[in-house]
Protein backbone atom coordinates (compact mmCIF):
# COMPACT_ATOMS: atom_id res chain seq x y z
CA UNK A 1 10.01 -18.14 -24.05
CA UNK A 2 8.63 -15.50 -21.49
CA UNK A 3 6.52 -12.53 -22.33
CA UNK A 4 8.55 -9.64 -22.41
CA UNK A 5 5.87 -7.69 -19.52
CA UNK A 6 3.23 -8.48 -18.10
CA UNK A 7 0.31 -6.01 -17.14
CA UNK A 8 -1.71 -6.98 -14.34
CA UNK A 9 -5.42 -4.92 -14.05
CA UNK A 10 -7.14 -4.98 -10.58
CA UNK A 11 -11.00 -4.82 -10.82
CA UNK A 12 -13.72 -4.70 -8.53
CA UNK A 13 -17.50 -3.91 -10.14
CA UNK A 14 -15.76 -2.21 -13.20
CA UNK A 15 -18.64 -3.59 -15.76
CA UNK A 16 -18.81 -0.26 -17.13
CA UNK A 17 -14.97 0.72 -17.13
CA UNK A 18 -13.50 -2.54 -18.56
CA UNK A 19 -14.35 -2.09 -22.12
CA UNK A 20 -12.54 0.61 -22.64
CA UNK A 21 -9.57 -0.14 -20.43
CA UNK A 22 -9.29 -3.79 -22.43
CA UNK A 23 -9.45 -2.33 -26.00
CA UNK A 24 -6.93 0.57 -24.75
CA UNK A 25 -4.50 -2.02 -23.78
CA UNK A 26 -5.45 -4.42 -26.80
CA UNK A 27 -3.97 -1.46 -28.80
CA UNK A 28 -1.01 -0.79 -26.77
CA UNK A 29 -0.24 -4.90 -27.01
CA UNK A 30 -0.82 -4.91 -31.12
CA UNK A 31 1.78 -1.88 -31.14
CA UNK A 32 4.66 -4.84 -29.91
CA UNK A 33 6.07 -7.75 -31.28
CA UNK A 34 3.45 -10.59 -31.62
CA UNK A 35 3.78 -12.69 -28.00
CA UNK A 36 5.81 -10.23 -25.69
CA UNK A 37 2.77 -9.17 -23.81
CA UNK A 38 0.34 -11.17 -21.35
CA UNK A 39 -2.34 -9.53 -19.56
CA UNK A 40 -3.94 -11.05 -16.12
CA UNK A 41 -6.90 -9.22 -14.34
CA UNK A 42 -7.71 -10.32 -11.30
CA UNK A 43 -11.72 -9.42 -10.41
CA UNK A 44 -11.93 -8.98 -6.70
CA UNK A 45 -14.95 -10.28 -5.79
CA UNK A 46 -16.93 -7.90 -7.55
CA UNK A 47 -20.65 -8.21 -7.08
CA UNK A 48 -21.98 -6.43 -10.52
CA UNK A 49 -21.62 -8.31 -13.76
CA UNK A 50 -17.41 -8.10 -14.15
CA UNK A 51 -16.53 -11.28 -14.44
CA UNK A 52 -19.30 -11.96 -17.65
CA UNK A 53 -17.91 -9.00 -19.05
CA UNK A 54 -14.19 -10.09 -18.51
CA UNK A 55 -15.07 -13.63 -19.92
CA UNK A 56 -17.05 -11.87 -22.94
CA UNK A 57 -14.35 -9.95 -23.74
CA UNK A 58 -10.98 -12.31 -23.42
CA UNK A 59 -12.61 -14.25 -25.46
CA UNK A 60 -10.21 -15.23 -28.97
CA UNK A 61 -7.23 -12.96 -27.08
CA UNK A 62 -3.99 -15.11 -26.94
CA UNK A 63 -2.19 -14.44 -24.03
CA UNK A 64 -4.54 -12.77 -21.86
CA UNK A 65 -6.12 -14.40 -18.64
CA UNK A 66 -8.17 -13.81 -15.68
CA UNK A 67 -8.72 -14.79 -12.12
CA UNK A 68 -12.34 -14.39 -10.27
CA UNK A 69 -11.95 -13.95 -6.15
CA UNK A 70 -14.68 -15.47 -4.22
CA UNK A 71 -14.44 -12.15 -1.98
CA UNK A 72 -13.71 -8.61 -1.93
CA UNK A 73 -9.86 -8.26 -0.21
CA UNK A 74 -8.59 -4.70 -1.76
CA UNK A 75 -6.66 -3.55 -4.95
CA UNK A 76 -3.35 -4.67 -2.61
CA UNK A 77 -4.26 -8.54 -2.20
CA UNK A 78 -5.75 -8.12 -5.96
CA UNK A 79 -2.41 -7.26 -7.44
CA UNK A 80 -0.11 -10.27 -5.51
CA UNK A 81 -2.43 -12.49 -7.08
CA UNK A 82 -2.22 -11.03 -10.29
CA UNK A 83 1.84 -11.46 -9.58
CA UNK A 84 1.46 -14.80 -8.84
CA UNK A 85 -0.18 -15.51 -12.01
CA UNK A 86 2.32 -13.65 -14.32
CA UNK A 87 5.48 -14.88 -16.38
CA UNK A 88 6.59 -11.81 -18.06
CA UNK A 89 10.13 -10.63 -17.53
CA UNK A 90 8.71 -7.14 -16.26
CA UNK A 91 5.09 -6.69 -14.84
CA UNK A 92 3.46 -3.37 -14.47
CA UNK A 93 0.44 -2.22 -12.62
CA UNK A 94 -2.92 -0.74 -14.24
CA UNK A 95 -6.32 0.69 -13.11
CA UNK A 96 -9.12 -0.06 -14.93
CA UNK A 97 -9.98 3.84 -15.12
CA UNK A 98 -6.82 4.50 -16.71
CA UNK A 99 -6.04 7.81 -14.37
CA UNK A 100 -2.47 6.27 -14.53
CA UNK A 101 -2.79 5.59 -18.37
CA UNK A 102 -1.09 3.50 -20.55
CA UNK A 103 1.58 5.58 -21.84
CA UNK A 104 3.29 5.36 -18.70
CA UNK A 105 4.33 2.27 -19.66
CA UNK A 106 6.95 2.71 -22.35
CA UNK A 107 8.19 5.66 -20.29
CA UNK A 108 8.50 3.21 -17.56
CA UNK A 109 10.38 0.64 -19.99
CA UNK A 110 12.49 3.17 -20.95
CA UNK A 111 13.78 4.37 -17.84
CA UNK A 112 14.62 0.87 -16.08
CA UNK A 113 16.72 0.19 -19.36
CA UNK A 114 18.61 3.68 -18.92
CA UNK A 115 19.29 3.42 -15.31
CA UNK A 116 19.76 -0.29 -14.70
CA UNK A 117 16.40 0.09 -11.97
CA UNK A 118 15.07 -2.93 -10.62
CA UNK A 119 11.86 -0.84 -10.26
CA UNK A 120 10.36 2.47 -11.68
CA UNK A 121 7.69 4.78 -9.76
CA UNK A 122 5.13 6.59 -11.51
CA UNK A 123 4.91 9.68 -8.97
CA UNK A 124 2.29 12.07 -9.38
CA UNK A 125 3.48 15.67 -10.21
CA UNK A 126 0.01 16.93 -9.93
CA UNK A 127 -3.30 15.36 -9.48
CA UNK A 128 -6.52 16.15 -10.36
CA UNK A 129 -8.11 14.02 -7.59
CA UNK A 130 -9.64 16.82 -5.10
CA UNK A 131 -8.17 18.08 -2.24
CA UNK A 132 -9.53 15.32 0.23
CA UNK A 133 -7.76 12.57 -1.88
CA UNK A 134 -4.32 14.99 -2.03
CA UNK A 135 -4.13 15.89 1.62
CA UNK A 136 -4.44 11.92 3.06
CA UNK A 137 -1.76 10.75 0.26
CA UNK A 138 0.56 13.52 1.51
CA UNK A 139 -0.42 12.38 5.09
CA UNK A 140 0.17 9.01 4.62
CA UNK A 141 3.47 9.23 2.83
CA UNK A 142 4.51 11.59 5.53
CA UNK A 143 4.15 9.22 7.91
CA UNK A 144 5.89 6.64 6.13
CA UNK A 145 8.64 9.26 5.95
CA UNK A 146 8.91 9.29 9.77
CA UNK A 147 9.23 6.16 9.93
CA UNK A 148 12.10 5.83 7.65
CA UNK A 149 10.24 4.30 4.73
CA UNK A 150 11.61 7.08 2.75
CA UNK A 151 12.51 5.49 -0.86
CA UNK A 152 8.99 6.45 -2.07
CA UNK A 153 8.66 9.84 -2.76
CA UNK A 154 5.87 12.11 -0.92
CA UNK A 155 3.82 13.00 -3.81
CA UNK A 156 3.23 8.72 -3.65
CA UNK A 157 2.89 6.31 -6.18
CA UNK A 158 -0.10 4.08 -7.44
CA UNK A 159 1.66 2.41 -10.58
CA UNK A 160 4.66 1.07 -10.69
CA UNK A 161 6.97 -1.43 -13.25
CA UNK A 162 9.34 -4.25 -11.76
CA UNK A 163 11.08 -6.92 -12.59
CA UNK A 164 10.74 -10.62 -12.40
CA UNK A 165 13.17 -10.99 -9.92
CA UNK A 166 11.18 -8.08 -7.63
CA UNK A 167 8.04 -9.52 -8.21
CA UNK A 168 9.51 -13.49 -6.94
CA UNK A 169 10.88 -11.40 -4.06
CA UNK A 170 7.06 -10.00 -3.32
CA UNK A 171 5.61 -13.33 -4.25
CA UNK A 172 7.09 -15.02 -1.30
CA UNK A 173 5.47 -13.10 1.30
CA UNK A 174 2.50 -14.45 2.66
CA UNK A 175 1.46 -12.27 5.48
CA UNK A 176 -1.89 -10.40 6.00
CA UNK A 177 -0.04 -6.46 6.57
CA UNK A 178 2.16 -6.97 3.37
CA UNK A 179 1.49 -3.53 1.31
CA UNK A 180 3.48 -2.36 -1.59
CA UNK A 181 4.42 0.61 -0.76
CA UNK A 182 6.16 -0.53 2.60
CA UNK A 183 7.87 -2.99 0.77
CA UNK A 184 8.95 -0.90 -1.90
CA UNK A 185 10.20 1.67 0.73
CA UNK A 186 12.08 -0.54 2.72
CA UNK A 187 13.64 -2.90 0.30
CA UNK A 188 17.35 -2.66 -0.80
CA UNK A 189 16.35 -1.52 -4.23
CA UNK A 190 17.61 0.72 -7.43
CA UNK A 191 14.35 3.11 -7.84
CA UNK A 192 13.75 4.94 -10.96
CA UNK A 193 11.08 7.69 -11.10
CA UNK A 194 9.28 9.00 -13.42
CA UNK A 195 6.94 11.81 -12.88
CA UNK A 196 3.04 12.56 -14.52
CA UNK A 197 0.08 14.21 -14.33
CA UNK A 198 -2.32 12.50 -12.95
CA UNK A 199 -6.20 13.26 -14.43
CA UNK A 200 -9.59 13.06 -12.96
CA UNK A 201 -11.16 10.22 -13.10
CA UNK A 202 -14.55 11.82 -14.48
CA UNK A 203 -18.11 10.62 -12.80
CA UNK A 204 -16.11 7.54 -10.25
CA UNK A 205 -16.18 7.83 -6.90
CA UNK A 206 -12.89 6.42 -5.12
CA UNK A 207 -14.00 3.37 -3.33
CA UNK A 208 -10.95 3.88 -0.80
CA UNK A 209 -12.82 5.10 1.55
CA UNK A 210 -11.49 6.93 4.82
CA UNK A 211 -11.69 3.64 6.87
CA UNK A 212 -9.85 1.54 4.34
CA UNK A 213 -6.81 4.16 4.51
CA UNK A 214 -6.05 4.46 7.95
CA UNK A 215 -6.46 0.49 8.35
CA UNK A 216 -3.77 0.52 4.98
CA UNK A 217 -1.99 3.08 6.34
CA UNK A 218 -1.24 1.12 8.96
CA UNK A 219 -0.64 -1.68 7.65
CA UNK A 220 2.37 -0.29 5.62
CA UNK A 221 4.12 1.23 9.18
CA UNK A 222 3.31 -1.75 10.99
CA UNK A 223 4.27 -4.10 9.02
CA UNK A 224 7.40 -2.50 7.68
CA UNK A 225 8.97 -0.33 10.91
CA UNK A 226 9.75 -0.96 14.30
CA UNK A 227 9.54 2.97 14.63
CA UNK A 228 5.99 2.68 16.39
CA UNK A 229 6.85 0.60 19.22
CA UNK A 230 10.23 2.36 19.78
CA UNK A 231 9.27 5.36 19.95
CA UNK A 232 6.51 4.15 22.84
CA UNK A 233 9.14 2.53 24.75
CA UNK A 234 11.25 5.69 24.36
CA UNK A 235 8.68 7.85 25.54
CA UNK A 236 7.80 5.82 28.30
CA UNK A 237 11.21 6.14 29.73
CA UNK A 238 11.28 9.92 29.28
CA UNK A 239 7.86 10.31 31.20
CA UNK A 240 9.45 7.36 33.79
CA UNK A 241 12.67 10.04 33.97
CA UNK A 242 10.86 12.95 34.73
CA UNK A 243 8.53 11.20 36.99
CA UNK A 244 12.20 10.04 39.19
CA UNK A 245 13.50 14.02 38.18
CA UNK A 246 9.98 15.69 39.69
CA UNK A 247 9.48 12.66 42.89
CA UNK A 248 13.36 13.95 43.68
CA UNK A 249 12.32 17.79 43.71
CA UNK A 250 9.53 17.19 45.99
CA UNK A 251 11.50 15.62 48.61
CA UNK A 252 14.21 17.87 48.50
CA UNK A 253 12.04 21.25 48.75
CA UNK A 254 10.42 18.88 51.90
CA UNK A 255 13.82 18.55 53.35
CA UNK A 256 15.18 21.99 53.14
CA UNK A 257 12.09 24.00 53.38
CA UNK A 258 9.14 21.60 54.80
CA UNK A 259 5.48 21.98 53.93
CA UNK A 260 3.69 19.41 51.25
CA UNK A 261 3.46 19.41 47.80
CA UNK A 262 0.07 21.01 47.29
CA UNK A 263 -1.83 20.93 43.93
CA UNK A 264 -5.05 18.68 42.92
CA UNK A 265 -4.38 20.29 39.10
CA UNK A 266 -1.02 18.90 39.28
CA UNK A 267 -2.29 15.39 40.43
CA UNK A 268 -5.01 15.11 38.10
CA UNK A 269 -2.48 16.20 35.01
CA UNK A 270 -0.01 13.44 36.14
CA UNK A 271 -2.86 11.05 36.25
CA UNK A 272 -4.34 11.86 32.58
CA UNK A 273 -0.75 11.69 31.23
CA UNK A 274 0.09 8.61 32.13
CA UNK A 275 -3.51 7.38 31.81
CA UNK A 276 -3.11 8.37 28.06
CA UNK A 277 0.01 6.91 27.42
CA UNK A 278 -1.05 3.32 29.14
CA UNK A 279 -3.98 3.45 26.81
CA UNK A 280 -1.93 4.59 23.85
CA UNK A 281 0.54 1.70 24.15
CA UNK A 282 -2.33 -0.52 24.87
CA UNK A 283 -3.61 -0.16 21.88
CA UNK A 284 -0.76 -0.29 19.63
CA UNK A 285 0.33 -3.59 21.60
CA UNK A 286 -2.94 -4.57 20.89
CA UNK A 287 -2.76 -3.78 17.11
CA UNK A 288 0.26 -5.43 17.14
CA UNK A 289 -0.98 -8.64 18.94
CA UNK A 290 -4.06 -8.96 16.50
CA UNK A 291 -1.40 -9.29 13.57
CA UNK A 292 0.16 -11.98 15.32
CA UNK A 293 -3.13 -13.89 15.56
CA UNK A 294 -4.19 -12.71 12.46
CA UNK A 295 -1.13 -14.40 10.86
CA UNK A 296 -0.60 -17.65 12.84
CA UNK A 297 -4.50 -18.37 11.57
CA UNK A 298 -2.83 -19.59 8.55
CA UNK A 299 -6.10 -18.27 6.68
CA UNK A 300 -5.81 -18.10 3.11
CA UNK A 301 -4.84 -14.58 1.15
CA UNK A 302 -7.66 -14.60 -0.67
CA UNK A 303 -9.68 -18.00 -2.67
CA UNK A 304 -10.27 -18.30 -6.17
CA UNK A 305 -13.61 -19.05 -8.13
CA UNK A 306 -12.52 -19.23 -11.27
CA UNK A 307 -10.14 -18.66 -14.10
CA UNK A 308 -10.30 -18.09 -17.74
CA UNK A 309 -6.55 -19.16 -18.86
C-alpha cells in the first residue's frame, strides 16, 4: 500500500542546513501513523560534502531515500526528479532552510480534503526576504499575469501539495522550459490557497541569483503562453498600419498642396523604430528557436550518480 504523502527536499551544498531540516521532518513523520510518509531528497549536484551527510543521516530510516545528480540543474529540475521517485498519494515540496516550514503541511492536508483541490498553494502573505527578493517575485508574477497565467496568485508561491494524479500529469513532461509555476498557472486545475508568513532565512544567501530569474522567468512565459509572439505580430501590424496611414498623408498633402516631406528627425525616428522592433522580434524568434534545438537534442533532464533507496 502507498504512503499516504510524500515530501520531496531539494538540496544543493546544504551540509550545514540538512541536519536540522531531516530531524525536523523525522519529527513531523513520527507524529503519523507508522508507514504513511516517504521522504526523497534529491542533491543537485552539490559540490560540498551533502551527499555524505545525506547518506550519514538516512541511515536506519525506513522509508526515506535519496538521489545524487552528477550536475547542478536548479531547485526546478531537482523537484521532477524527486516526483519521479515518489509513490505517495500526495507529495509536497520542502526547502532545506525551512523558510516554508513544516507546519504548512497539515494546513495544506487539511485544505485539499475541505475543498476537494487537486492542489494547494502556500502564498506568502508577507515575507521577510528583503526588498530585492519581494520586488522581482512581484515582477515576475506580474508578468505571468499578463500573460494570462493568472491561477497563481501575485504574492507567488514556492511550496505547494498535489496529488498523485497532478504529479503523473507533471511527470510526463520532458521538455527543457517546463517550470512549475507555468504549469500550475495554466493547467485546468481546482487550486486551494493557503496563506503564511514567510521568515528570514537567517545568515543564507539566496543562490537565485538575478541571472537565474530572468532565464526562469522566461522559461515559465515561454514555455506556457503564446502571448509573447502575438503580441509581436500584433504590433508589427500596427506599426505596418500606420506606416500605410502616414505613406498615404504624404502623398496626399503632395497632391493638393506640393512641396516634399521635409524632416531628417522624422527619418531617423522611423528608422530606430522599426530598427528596434526587427531586433526585438529577432531576438525573441531567436529565444524561441534555441528551445526548439534545445529540445530536439534529446539531452537528458538531468543524470544520476547515485541513490541510497
Amino acid at each position: 500500500m502507498p504512503p499516504q504523502l510524500s515530501i520531496v527536499i531539494p538540496c544543493f551544498n546544504e551540509e550545514q542546513s540538512l541536519p536540522a531540516c531531516v530531524d525536523g521532518v523525522a519529527r513531523y513523520a513520527a507524529s503519523k501513523p507508522a508507514g504513511s510518509i516517504e521522504v526523497v531528497l534529491v542533491d543537485d549536484g552539490s559540490t560540498d560534502g551533502t551527499w555524505a551527510t545525506i547518506t550519514r543521516l538516512l541511515q536506519g530510516r525506513a522509508g526515506w531515500r535519496a538521489v545524487r545528480l552528477i550536475s547542478n540543474r536548479g531547485s526546478h529540475v531537482a523537484l521532477r526528479c524527486a516526483y519521479r521517485h515518489t509513490t505517495g498519494e500526495q507529495v509536497v515540496n520542502l526547502p532545506v532552510d525551512l523558510q516554508d516550514p513544516i507546519s504548512n503541511i497539515d494546513r495544506f492536508r487539511e485544505a485539499m480534503e475541505q475543498q476537494g483541490a487537486d492542489a494547494v498553494l502556500a502564498v506568502r502573505q508577507t515575507r521577510a526576504d528583503g526588498w530585492f527578493a519581494e520586488s522581482t517575485s512581484r515582477l515576475y508574477h506580474g508578468a505571468m499575469h499578463l500573460v494570462h497565467l493568472r491561477n497563481v496568485p501575485i504574492e507567488g508561491t514556492s511550496q505547494f501539495l498535489l496529488t498523485r494524479r497532478v504529479v503523473d500529469q507533471i511527470n510526463a513532461f520532458d521538455d527543457r522550459g517546463f517550470t512549475l509555476e507555468g504549469f500550475l498557472a495554466s493547467a485546468p486545475l481546482k487550486l486551494a490557497i493557503i496563506w503564511y508568513d514567510r521568515e528570514a532565512a537567517v545568515g543564507r544567501v539566496s543562490r537565485w541569483t538575478l541571472a537565474r530569474k530572468i532565464q526562469h522567468a522566461l522559461n515559465t512565459i515561454l514555455s506556457f503562453s503564446n502571448v509573447p509572439i502575438r503580441a509581436l505580430s500584433l504590433l508589427g501590424a500596427a506599426v505596418a498600419l500606420a506606416g500605410l496611414a502616414y505613406a498615404v498623408f504624404v502623398f496626399a498633402r503632395f497632391a493638393l498642396f506640393g512641396g516634399g516631406a521635409t524632416g531628417w528627425p522624422s527619418l531617423m525616428t522611423a528608422v530606430l523604430v522599426l530598427g528596434g522592433l526587427n531586433l526585438l522580434a529577432l531576438g525573441l524568434i531567436g529565444e524561441y528557436m534555441w528551445r526548439i534545438l534545445d529540445e530536439t537534442r534529446r539531452r537528458p533532464l538531468y543524470q544520476v550518480a547515485d541513490r541510497i533507496e
